[in-house]
N, C-alpha and C. Protein backbone atom coordinates (compact mmCIF):
# COMPACT_ATOMS: atom_id res chain seq x y z
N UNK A 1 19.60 3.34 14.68
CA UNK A 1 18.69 4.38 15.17
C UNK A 1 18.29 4.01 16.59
N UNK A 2 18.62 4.99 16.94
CA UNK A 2 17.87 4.87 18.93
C UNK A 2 16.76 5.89 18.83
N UNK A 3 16.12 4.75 19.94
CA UNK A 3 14.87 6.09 20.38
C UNK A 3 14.60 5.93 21.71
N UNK A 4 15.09 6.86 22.54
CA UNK A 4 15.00 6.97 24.35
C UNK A 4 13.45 7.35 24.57
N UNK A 5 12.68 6.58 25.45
CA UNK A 5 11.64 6.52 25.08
C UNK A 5 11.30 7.64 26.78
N UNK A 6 12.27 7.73 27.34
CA UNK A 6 12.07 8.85 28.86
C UNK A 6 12.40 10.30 28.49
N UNK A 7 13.13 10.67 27.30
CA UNK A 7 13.11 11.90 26.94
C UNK A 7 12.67 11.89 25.40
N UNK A 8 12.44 11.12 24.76
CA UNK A 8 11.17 11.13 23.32
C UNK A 8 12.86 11.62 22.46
N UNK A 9 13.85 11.27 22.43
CA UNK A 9 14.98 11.55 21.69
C UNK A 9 15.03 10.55 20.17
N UNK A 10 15.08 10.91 19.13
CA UNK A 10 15.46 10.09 18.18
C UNK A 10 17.31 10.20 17.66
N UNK A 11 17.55 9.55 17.62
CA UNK A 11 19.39 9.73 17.87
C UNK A 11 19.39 8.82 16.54
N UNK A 12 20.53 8.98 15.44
CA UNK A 12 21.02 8.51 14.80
C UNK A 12 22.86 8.58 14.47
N UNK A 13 23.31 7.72 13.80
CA UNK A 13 25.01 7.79 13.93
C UNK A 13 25.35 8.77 13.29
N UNK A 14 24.80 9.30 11.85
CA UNK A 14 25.89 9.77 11.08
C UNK A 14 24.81 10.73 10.67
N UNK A 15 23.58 11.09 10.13
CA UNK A 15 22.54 11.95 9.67
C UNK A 15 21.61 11.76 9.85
N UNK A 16 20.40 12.77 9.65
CA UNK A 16 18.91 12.38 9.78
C UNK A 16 18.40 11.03 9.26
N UNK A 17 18.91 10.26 8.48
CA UNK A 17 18.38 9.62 7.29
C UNK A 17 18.81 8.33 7.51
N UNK A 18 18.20 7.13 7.73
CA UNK A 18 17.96 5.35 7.89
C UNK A 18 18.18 4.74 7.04
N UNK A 19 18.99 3.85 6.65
CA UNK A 19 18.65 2.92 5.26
C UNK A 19 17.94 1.91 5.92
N UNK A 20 17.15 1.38 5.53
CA UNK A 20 16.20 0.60 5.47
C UNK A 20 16.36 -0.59 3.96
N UNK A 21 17.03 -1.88 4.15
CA UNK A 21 16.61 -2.34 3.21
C UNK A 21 16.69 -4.34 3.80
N UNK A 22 16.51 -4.87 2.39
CA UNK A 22 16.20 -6.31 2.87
C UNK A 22 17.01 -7.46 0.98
N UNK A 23 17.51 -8.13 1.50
CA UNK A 23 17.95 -8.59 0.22
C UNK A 23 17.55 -10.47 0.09
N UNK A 24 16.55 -10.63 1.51
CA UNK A 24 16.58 -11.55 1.51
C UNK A 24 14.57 -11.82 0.28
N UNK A 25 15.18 -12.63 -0.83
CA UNK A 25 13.44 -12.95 -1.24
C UNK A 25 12.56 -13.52 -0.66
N UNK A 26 12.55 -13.91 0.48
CA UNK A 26 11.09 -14.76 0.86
C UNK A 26 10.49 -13.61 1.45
N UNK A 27 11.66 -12.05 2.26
CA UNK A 27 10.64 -11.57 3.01
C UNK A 27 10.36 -9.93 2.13
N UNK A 28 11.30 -10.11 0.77
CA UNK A 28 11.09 -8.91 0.00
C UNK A 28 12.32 -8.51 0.25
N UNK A 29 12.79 -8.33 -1.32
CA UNK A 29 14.19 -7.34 -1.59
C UNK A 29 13.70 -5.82 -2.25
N UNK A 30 14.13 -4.98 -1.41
CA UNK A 30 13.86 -3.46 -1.60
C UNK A 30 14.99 -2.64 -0.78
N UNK A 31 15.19 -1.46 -1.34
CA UNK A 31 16.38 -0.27 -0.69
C UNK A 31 15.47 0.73 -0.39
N UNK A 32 15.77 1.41 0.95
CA UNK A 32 14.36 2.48 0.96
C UNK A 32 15.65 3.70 1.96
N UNK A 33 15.55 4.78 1.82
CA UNK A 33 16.18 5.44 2.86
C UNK A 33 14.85 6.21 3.06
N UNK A 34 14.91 6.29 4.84
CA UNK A 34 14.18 6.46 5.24
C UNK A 34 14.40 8.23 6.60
N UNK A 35 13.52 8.96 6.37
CA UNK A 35 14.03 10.09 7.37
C UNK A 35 13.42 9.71 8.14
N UNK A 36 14.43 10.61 9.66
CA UNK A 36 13.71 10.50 11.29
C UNK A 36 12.36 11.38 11.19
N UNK A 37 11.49 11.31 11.42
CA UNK A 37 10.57 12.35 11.74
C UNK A 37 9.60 11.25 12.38
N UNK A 38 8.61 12.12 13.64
CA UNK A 38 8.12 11.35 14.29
C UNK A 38 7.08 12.46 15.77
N UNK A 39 6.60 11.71 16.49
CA UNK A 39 6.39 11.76 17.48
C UNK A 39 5.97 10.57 18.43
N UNK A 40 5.96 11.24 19.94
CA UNK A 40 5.27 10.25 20.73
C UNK A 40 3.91 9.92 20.70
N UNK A 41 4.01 8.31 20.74
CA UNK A 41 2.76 8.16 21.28
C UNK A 41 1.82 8.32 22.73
N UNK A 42 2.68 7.76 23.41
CA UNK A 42 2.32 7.73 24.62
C UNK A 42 1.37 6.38 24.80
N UNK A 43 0.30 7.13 25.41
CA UNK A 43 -0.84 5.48 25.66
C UNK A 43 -2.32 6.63 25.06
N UNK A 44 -1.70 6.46 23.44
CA UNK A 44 -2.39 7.15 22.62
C UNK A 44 -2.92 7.91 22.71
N UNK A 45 -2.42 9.14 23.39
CA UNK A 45 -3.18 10.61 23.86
C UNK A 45 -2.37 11.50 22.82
N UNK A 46 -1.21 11.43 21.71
CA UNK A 46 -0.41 11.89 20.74
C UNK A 46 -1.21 13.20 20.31
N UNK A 47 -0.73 14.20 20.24
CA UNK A 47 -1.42 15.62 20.05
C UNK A 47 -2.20 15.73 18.94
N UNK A 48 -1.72 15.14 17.40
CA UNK A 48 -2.79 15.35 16.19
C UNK A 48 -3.76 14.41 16.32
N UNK A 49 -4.84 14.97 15.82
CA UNK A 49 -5.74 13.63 16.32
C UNK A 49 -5.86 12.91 14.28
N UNK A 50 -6.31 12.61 13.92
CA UNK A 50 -6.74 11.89 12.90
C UNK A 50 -7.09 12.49 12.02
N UNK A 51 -6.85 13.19 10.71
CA UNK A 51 -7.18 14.53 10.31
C UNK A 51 -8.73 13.90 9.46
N UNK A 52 -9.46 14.90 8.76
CA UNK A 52 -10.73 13.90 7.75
C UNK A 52 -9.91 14.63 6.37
N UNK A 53 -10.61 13.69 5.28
CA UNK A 53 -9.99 13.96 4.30
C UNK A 53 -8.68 12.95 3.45
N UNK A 54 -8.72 12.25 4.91
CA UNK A 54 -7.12 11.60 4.00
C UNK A 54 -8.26 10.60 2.61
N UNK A 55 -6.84 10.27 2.13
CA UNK A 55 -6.93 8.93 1.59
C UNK A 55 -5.81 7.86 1.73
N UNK A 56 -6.21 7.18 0.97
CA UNK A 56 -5.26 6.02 1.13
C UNK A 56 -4.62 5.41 -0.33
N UNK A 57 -3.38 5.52 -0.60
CA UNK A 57 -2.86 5.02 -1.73
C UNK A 57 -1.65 3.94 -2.29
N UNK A 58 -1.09 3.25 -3.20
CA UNK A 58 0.10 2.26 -2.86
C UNK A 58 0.49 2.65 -4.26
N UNK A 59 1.82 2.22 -4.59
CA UNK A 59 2.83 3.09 -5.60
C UNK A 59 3.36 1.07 -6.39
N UNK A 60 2.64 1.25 -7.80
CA UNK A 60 3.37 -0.20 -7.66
C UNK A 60 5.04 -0.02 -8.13
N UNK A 61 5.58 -0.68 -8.09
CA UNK A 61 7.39 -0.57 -7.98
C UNK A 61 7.56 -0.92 -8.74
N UNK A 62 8.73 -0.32 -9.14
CA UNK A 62 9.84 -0.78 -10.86
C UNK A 62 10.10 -1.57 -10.78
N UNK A 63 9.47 -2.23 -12.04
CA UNK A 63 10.31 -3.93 -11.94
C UNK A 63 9.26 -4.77 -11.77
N UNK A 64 7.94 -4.53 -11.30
CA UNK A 64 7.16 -5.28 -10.81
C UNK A 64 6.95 -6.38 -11.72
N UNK A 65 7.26 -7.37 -12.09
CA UNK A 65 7.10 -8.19 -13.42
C UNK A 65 5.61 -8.72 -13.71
N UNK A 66 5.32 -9.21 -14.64
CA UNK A 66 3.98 -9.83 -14.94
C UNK A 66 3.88 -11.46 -14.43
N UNK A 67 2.42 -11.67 -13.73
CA UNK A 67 2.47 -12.87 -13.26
C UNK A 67 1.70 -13.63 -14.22
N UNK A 68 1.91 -13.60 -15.62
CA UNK A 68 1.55 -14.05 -16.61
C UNK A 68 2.69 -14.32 -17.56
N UNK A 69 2.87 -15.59 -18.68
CA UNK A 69 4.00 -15.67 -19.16
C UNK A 69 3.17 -15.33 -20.21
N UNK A 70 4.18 -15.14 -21.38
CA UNK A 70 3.92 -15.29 -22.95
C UNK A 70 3.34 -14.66 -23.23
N UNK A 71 3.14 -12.74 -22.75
CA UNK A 71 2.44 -12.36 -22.89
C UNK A 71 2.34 -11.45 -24.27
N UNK A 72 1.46 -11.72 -25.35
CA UNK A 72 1.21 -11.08 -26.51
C UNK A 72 2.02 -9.15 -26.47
N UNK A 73 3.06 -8.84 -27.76
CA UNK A 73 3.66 -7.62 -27.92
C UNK A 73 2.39 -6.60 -27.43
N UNK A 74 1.74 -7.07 -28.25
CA UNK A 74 0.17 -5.55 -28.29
C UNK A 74 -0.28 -5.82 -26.95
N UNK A 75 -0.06 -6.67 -26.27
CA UNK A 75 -0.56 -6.92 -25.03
C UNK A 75 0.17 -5.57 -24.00
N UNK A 76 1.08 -5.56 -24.26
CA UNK A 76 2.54 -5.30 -23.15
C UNK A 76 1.91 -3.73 -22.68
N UNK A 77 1.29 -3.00 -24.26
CA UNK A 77 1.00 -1.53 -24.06
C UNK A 77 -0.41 -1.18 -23.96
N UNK A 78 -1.32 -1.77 -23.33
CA UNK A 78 -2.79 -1.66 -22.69
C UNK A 78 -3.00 -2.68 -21.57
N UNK A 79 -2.57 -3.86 -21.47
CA UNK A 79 -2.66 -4.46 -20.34
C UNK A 79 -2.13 -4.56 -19.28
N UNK A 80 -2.10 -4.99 -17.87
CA UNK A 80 -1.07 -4.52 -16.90
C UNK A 80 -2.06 -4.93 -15.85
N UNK A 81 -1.58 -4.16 -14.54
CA UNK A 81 -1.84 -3.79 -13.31
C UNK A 81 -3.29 -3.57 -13.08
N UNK A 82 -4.22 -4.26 -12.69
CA UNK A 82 -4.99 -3.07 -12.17
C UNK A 82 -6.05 -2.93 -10.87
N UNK A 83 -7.26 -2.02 -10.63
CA UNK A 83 -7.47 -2.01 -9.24
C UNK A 83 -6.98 -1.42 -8.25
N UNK A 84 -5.17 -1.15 -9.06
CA UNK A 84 -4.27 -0.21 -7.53
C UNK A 84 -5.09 0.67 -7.14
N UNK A 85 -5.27 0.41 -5.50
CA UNK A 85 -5.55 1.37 -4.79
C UNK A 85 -5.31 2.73 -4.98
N UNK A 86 -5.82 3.77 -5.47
CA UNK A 86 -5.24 5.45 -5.77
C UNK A 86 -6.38 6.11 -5.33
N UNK A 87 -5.81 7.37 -4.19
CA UNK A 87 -6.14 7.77 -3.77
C UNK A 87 -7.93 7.86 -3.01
N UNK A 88 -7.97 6.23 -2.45
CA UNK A 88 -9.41 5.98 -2.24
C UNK A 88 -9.56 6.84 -0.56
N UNK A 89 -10.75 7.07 -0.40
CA UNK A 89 -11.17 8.15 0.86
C UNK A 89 -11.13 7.08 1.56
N UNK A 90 -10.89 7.99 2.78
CA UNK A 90 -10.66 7.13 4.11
C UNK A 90 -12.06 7.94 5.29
N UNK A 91 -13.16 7.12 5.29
CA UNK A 91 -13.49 7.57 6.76
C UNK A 91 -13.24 7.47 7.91
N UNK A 92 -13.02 8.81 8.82
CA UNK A 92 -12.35 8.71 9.88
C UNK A 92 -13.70 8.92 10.75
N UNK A 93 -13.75 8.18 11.72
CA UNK A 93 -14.54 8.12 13.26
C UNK A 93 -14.04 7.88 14.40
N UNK A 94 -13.31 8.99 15.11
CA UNK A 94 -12.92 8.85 16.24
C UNK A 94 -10.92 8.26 15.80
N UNK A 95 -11.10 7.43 16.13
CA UNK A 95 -9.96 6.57 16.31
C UNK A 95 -9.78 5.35 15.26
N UNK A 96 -11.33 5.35 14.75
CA UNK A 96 -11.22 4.36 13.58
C UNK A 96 -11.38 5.10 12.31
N UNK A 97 -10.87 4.05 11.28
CA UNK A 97 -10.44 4.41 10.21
C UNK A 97 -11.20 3.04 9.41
N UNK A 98 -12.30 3.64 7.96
CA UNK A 98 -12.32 2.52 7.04
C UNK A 98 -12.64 2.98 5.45
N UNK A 99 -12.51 2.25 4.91
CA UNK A 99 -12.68 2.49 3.55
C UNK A 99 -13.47 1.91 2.78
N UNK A 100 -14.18 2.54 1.95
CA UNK A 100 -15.26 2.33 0.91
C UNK A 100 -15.47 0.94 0.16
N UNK A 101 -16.86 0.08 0.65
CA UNK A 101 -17.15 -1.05 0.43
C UNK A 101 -16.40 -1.72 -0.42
N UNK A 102 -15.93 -2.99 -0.96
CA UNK A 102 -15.35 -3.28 -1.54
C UNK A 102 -16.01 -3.62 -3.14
N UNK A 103 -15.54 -3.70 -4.15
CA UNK A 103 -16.20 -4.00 -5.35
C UNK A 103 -15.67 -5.09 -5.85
N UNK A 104 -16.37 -6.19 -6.77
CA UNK A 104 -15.31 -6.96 -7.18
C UNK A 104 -15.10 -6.80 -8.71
N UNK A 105 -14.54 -7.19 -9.58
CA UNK A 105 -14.31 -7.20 -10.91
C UNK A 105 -15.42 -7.85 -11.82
N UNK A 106 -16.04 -7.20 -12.53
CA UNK A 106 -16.94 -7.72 -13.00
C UNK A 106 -16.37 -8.28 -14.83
N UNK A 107 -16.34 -9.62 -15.09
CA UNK A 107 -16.34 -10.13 -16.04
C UNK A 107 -17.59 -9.58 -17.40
N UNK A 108 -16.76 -10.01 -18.45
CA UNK A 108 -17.46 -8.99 -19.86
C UNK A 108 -17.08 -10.05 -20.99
N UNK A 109 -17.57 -10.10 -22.18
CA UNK A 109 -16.81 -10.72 -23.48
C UNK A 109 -17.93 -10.13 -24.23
N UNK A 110 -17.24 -9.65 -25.46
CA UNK A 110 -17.46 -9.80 -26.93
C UNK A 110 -16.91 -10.28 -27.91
N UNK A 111 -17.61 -9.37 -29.15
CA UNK A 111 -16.64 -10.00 -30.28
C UNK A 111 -14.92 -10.05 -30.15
N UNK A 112 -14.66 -9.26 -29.76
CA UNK A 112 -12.89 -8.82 -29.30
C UNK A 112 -12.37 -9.84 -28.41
N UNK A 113 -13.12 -9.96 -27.80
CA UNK A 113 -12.97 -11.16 -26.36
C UNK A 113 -13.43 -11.20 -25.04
N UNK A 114 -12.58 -11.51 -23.97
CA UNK A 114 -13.24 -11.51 -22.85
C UNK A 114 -12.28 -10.13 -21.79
N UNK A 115 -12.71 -9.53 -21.22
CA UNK A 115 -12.37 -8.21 -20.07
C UNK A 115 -13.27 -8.44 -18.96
N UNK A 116 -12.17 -7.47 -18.06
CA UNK A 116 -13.17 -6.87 -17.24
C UNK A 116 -13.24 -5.68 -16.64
N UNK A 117 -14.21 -4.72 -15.74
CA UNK A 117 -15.02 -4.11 -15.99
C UNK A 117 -14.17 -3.65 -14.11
N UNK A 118 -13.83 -2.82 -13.89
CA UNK A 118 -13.21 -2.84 -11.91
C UNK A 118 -14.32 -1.35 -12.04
N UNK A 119 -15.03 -1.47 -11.01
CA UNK A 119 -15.74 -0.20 -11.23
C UNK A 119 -16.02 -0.14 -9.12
N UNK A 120 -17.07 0.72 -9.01
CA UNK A 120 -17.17 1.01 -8.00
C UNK A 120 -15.85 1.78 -7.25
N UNK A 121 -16.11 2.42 -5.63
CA UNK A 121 -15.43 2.54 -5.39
C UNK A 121 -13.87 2.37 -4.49
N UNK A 122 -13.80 0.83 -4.22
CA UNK A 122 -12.97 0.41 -3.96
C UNK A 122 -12.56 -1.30 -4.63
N UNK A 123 -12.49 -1.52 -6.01
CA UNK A 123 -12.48 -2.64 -6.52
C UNK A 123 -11.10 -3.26 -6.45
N UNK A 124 -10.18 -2.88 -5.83
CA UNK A 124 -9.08 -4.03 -4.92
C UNK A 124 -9.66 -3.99 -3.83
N UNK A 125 -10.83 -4.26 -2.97
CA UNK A 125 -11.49 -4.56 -1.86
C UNK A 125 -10.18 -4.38 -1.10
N UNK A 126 -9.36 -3.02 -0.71
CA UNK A 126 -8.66 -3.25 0.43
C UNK A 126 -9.35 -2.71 1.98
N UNK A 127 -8.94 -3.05 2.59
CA UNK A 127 -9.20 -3.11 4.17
C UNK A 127 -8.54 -2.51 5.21
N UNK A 128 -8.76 -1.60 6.30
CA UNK A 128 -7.91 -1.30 6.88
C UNK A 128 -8.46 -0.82 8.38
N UNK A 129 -7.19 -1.07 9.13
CA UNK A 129 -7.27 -0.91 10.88
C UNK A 129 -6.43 0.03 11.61
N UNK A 130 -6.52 0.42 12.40
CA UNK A 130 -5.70 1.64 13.09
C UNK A 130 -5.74 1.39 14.57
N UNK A 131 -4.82 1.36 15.21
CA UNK A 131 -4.70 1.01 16.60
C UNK A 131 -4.00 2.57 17.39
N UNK A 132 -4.58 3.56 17.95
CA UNK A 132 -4.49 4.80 17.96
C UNK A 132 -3.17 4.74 19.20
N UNK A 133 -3.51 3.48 20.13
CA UNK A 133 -2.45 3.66 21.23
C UNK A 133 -0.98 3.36 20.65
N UNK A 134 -0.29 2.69 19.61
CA UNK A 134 0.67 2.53 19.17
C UNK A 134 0.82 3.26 17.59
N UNK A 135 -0.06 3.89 17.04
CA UNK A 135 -0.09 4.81 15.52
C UNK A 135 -0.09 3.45 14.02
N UNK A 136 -0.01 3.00 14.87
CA UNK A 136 -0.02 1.84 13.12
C UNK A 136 -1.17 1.16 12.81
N UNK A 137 -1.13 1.50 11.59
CA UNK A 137 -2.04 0.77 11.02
C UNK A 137 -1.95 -0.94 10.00
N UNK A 138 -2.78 -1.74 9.18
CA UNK A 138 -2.39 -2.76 9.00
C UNK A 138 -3.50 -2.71 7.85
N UNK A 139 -3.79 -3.81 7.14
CA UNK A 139 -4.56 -3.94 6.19
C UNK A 139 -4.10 -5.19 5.23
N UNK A 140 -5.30 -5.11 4.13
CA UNK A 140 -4.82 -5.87 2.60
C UNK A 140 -5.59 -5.32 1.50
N UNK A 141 -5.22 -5.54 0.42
CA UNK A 141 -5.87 -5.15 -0.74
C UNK A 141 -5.71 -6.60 -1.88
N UNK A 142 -6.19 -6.14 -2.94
CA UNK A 142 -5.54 -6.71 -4.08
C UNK A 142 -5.21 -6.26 -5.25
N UNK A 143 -4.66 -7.13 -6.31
CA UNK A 143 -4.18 -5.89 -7.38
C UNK A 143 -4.31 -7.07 -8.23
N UNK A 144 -4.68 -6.35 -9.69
CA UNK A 144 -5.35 -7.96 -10.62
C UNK A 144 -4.18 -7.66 -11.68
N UNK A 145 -4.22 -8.58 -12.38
CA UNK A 145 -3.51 -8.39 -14.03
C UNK A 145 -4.36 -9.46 -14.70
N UNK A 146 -4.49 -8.07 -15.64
CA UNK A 146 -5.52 -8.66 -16.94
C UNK A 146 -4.38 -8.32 -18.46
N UNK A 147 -4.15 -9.82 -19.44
CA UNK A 147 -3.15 -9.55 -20.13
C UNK A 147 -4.11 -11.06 -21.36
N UNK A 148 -3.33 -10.96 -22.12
CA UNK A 148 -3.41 -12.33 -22.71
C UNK A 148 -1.92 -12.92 -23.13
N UNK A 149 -2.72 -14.01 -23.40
CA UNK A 149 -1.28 -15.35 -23.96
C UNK A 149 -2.06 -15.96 -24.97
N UNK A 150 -2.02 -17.42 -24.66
CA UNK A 150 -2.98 -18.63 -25.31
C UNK A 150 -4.64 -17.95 -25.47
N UNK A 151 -5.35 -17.16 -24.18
CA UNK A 151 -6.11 -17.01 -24.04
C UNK A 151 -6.53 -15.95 -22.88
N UNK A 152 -7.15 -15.30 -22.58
CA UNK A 152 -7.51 -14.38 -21.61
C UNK A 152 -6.65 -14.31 -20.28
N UNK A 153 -6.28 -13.75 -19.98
CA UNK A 153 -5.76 -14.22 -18.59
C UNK A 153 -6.01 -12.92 -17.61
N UNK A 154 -6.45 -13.32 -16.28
CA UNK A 154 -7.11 -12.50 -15.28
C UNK A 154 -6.62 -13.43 -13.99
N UNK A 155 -5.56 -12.50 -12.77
CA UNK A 155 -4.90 -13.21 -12.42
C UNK A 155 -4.66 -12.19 -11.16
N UNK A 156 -5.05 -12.20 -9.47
CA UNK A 156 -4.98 -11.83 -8.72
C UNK A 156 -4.12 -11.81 -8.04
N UNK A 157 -3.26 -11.05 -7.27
CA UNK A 157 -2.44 -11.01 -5.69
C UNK A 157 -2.95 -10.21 -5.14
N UNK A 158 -2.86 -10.94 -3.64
CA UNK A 158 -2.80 -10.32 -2.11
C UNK A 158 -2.14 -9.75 -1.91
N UNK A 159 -1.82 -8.22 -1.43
CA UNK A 159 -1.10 -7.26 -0.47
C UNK A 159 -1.34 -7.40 0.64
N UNK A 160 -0.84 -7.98 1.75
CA UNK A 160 -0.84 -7.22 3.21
C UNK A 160 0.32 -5.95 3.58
N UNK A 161 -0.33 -5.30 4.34
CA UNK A 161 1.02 -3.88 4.15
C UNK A 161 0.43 -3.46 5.79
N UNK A 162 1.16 -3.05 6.58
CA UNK A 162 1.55 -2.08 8.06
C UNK A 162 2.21 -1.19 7.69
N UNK A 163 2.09 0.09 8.42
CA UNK A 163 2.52 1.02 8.27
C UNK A 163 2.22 1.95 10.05
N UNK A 164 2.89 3.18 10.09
CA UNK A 164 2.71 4.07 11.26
C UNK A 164 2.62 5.17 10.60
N UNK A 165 1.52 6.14 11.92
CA UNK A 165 1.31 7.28 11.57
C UNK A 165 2.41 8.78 12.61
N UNK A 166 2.39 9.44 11.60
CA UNK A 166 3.50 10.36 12.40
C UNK A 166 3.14 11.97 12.21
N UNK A 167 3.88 12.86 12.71
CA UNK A 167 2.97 14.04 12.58
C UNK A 167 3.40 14.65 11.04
N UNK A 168 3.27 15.62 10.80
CA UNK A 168 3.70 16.21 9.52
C UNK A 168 3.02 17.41 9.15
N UNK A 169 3.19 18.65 9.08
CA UNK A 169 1.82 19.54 8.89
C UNK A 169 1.16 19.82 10.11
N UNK A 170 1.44 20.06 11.15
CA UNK A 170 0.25 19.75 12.36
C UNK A 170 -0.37 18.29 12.28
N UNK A 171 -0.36 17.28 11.49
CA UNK A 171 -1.61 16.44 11.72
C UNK A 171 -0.95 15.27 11.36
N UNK A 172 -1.61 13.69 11.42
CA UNK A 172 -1.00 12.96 11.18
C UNK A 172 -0.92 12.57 9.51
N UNK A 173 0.50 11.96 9.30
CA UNK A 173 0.21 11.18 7.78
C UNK A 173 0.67 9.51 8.52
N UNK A 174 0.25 8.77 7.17
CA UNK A 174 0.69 7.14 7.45
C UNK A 174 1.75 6.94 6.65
N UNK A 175 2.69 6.15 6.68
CA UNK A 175 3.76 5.76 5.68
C UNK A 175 3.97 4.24 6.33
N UNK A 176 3.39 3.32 5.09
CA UNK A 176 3.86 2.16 5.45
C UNK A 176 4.35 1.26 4.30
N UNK A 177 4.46 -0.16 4.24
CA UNK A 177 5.01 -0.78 3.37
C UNK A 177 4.52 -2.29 3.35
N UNK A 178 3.60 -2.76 2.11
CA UNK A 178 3.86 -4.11 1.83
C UNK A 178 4.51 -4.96 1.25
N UNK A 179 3.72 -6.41 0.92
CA UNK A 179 4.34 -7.14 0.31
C UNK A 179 3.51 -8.00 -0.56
N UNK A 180 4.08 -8.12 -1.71
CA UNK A 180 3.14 -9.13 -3.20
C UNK A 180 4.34 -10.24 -3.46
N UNK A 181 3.79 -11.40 -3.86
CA UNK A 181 4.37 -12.20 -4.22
C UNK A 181 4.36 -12.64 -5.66
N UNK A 182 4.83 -12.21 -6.13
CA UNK A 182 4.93 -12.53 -8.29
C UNK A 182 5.94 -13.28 -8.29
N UNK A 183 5.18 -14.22 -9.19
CA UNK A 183 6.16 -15.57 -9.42
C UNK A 183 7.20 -15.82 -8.72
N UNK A 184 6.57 -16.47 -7.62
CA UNK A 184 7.32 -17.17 -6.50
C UNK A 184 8.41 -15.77 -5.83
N UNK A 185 8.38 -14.65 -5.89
CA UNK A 185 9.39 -13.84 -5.74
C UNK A 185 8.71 -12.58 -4.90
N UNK A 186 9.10 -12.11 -3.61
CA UNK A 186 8.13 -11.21 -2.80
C UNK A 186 8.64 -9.92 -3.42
N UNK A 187 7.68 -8.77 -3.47
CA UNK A 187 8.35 -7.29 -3.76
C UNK A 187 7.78 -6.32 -2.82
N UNK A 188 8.54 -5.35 -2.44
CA UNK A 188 7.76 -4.41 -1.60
C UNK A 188 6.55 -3.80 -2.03
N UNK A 189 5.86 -3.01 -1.46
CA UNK A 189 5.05 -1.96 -2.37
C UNK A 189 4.49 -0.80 -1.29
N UNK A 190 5.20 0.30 -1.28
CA UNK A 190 4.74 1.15 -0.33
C UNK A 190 3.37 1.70 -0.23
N UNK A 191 2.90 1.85 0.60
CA UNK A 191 1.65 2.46 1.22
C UNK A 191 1.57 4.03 1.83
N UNK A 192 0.71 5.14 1.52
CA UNK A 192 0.20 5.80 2.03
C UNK A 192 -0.39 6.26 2.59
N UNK A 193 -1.02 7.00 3.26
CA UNK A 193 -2.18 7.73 3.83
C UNK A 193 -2.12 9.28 4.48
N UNK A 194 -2.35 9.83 3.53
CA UNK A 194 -2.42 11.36 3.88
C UNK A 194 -3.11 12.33 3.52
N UNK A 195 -3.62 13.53 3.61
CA UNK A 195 -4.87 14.27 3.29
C UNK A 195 -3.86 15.08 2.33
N UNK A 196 -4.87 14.96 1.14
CA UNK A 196 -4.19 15.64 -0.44
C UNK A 196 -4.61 17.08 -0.57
């Protein structure tokens, strides 16, 4: 893919459409085809300005395995993932962009055992930045797994994820992409941001 940056041209060899992929594990193995669509930035004067309304969301990926071993049958079909970021609001001011305080997981036990409780409205405390003169943005979140084995297990990863914003609709959306590390092994996990 070329992009002539004196006439704003996006040129590709054979069709609209990029493969995008990586097979190496330390920095994440994923296949993504990707379309041209776009605009200039310039020195961030770009015609849509920041729409209100977005949110912000991440898609976890097939395959994502459990970073827990031995995990109990009855376990497999209520326990899992959780915290993913879905569809949390984004306030927009100007040129900046942030999202709703962070919450943390609040621990519980009874007779049944021990849980917990993700409440509020952003309990993967993710974070995020926008740099208006180049369109990308950057951030982190987290994403928990609550499962059992021997005994309770409650067990965190870090996302960091970048992404750029482009036009779409008149206005901008974000499309970007991170990365989690489960058992020793990195996986992508795409990122959103667009008004629903």
């Amino acid at each position: 893919m070329w992009i002539n940056p004196s006439n704003r041209a996006v040129l590709v060899e054979t069709s609209s459409r990029v493969a995008w992929e990586s097979t190496d594990p330390k920095r994440g193995i994923f296949q993504r085809r990707l379309n041209v669509a776009g605009g200039w930035f310039g020195n961030g004067k770009f015609g849509p300005t920041l729409p209100q309304g977005m949110k912000f969301s991440m898609e976890i990926p097939a395959g994502l395995p459990s970073p827990a071993s031995n995990l109990d049958a009855d376990c497999a079909s209520v326990c899992g993932w959780m915290a993913v970021p879905q569809n949390l609001a984004v306030t927009v001011s100007g040129a900046k962009l942030t999202l709703p305080k962070a919450s943390k997981p609040e621990k519980h036990s009874d007779a049944v055992g021990v849980w917990y409780y993700y409440g509020g409205d952003n309990p993967s405390g993710a974070k995020i930045t926008y740099t208006a003169k180049t369109g990308l943005f950057k951030g982190t979140f987290k994403i928990y797994y609550d499962g059992t084995d021997a005994k309770a297990t409650h067990k965190a990863v870090s996302v960091s994820y970048t992404g750029v914003m482009f036009p779409q609709g008149g206005a901008l959306t974000g499309l970007g992409s991170g990365a989690v590390t489960v058992n020793k092994q990195k996986h992508g996990i795409p990122v959103v941001l667009r008004v629903e």
